[in-house]
N, C-alpha and C. Protein backbone atom coordinates (compact mmCIF):
# COMPACT_ATOMS: atom_id res chain seq x y z
N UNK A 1 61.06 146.43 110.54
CA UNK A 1 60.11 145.34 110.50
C UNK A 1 58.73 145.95 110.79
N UNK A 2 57.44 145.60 109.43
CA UNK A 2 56.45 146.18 109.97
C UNK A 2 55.57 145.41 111.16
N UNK A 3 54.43 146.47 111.94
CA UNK A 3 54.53 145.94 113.00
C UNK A 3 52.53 145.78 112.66
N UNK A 4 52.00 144.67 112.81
CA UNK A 4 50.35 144.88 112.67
C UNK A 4 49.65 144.25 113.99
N UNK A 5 48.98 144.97 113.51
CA UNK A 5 47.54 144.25 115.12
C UNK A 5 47.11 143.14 114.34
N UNK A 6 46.76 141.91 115.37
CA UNK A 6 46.26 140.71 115.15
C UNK A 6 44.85 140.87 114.24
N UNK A 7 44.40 141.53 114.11
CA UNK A 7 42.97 142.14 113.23
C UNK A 7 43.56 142.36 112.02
N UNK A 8 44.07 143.24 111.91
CA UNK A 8 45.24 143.65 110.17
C UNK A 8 45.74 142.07 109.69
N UNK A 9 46.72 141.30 110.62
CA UNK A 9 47.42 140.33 110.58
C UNK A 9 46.35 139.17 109.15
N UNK A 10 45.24 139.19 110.44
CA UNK A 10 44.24 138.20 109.87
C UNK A 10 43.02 138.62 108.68
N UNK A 11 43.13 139.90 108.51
CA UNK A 11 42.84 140.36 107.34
C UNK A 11 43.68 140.06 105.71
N UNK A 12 44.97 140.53 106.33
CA UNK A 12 46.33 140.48 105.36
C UNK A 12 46.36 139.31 104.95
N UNK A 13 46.03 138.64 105.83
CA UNK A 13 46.91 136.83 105.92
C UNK A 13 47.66 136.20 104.72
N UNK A 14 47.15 136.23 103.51
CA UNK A 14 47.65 135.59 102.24
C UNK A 14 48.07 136.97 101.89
N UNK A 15 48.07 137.80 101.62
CA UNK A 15 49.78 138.69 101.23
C UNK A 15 50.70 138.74 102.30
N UNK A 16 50.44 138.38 103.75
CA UNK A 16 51.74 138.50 104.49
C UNK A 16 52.44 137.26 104.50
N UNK A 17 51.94 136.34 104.21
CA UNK A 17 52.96 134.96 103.81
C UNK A 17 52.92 134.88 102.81
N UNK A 18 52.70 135.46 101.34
CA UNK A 18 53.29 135.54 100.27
C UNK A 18 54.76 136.69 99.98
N UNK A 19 54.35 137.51 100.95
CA UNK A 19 55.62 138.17 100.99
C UNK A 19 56.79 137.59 102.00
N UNK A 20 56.46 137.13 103.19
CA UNK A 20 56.84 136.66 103.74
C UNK A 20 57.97 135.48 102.81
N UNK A 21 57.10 134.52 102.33
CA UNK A 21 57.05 133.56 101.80
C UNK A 21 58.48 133.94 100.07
N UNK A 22 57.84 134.56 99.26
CA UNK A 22 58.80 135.24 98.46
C UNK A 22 59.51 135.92 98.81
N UNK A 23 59.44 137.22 99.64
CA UNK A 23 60.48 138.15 99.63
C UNK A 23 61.48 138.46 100.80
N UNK A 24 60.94 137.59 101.75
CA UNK A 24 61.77 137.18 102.75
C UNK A 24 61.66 138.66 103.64
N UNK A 25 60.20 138.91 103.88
CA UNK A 25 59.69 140.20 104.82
C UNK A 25 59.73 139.59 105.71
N UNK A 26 59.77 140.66 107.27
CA UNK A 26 59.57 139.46 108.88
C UNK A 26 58.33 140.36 108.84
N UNK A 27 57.62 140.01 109.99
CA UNK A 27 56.29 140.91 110.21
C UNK A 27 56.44 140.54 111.64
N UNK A 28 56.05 141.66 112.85
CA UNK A 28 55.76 141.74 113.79
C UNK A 28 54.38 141.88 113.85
N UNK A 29 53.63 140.70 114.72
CA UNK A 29 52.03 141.09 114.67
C UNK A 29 51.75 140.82 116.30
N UNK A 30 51.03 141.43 116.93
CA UNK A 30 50.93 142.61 118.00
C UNK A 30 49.19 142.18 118.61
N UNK A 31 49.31 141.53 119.74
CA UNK A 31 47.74 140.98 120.05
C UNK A 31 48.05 141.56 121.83
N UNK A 32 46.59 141.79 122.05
CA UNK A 32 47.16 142.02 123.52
C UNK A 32 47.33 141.17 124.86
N UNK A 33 47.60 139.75 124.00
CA UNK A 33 48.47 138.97 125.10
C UNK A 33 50.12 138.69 124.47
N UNK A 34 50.55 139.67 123.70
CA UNK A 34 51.54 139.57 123.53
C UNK A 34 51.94 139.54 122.03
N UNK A 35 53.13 139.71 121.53
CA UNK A 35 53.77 140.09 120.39
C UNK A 35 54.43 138.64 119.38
N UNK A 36 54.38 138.37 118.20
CA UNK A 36 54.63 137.00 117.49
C UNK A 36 55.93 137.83 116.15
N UNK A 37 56.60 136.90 115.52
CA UNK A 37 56.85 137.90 114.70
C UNK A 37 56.72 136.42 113.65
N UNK A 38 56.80 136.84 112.40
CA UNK A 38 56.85 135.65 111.29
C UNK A 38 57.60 135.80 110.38
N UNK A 39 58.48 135.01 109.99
CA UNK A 39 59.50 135.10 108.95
C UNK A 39 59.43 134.21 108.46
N UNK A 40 60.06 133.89 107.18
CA UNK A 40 59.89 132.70 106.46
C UNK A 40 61.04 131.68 107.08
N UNK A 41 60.65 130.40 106.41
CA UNK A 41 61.47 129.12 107.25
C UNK A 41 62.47 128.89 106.86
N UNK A 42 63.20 129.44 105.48
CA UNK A 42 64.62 130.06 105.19
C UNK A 42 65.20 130.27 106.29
N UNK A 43 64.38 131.96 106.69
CA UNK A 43 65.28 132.51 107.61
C UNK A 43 65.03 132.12 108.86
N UNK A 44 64.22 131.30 109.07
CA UNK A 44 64.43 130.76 110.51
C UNK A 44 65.41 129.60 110.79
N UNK A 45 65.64 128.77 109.77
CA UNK A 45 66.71 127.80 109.61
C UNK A 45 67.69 128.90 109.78
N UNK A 46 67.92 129.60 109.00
CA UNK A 46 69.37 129.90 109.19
C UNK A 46 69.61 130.83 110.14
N UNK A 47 68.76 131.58 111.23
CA UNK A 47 68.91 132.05 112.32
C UNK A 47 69.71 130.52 113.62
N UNK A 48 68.82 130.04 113.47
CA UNK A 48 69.04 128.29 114.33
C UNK A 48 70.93 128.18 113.89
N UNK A 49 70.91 127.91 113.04
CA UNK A 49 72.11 127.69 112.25
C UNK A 49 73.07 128.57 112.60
N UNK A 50 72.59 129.99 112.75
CA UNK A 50 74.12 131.11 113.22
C UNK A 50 74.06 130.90 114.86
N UNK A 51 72.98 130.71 114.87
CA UNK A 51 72.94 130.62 116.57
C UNK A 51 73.64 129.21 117.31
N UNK A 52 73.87 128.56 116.47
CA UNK A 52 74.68 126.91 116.48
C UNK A 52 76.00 127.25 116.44
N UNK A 53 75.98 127.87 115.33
CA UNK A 53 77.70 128.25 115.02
C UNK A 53 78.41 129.36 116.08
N UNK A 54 77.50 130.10 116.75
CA UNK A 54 78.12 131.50 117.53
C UNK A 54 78.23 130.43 119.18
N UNK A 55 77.66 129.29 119.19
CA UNK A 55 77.32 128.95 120.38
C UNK A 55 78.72 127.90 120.76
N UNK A 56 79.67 127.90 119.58
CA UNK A 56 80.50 126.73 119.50
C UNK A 56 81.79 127.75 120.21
N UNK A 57 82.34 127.27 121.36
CA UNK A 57 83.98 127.95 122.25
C UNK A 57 84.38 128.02 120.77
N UNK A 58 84.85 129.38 121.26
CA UNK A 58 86.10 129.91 120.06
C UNK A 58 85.67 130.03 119.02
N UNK A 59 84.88 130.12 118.01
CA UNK A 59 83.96 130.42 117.18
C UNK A 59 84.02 131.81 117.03
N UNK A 60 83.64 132.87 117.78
CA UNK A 60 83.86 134.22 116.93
C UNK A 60 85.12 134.52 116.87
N UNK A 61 86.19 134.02 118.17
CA UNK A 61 87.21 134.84 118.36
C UNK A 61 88.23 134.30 116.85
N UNK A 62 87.48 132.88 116.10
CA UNK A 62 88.43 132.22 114.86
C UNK A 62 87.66 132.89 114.14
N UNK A 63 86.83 133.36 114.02
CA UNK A 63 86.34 134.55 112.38
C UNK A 63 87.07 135.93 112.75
N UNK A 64 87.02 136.42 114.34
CA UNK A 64 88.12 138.10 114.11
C UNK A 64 89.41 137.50 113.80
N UNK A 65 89.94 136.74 114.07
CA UNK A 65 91.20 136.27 113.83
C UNK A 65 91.56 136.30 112.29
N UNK A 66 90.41 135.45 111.37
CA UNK A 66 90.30 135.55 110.38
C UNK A 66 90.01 136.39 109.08
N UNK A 67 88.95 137.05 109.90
CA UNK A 67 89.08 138.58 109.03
C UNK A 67 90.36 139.42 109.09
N UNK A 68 91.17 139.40 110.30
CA UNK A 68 92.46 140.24 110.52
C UNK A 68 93.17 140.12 109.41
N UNK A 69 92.87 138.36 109.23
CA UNK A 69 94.84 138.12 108.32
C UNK A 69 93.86 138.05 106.93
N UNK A 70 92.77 138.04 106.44
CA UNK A 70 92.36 138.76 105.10
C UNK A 70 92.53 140.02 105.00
N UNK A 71 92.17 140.82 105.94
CA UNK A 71 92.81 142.20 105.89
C UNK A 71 93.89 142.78 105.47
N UNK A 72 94.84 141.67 106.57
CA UNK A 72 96.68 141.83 106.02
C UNK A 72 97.13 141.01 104.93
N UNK A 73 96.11 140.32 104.09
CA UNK A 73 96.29 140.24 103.04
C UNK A 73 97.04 138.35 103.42
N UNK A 74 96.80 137.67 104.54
CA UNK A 74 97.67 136.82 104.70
C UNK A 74 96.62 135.39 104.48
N UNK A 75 96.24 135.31 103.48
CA UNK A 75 95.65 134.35 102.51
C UNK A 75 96.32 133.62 101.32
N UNK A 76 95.76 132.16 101.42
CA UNK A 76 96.21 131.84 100.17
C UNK A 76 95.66 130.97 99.46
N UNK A 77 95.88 131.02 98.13
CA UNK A 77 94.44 130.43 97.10
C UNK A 77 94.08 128.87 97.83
N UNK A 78 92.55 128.92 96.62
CA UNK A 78 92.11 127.58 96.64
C UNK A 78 93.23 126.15 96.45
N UNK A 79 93.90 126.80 95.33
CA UNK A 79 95.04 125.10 94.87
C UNK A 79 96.27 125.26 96.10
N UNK A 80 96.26 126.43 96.66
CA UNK A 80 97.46 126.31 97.60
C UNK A 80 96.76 125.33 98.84
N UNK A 81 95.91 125.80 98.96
CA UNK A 81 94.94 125.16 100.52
C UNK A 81 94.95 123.77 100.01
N UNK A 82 94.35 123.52 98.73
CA UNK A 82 93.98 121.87 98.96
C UNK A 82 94.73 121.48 97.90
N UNK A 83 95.98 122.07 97.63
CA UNK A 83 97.12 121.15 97.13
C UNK A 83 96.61 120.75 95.28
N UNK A 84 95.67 121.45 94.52
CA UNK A 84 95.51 121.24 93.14
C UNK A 84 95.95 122.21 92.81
N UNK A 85 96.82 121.87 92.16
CA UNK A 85 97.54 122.38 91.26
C UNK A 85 97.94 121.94 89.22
């Protein structure tokens, strides 16, 4: 993640939220009362969102569980799960 002084920041301004904005860059920008970073609101929704889901009991320990038995191959299709066939 690049890192700019609040001077660069506010120079840049419209290419760092166009990249931001399109290409889904974070930017660390760096003032000396302290550090901001900016990402687009994509990825801030969906930071919120993993951080919702990791925050729920039992939640990671049912995805290692789950990756295990894809591993061992102990899956089974879409029409088996919800019965279309």
């Amino acid at each position: 993640m690049p890192t700019l002084t609040a001077t660069d920041a506010r120079r840049d301004f419209f290419e760092i939220v166009k990249g931001v904005a399109e290409k889904h860059e974070t930017y660390r920008i760096h003032h000396r009362k302290g550090s901001v970073v900016i990402l687009a609101e994509e990825d801030y929704e969906s930071l919120l969102e993993s951080l919702e889901l990791l925050s729920i009991p039992g939640f990671r320990e049912s995805i290692k569980r789950s990756a295990k038995q894809v591993e061992k191959g102990e899956t089974v299709s879409l029409d088996e799960a919800f019965g279309e066939e």
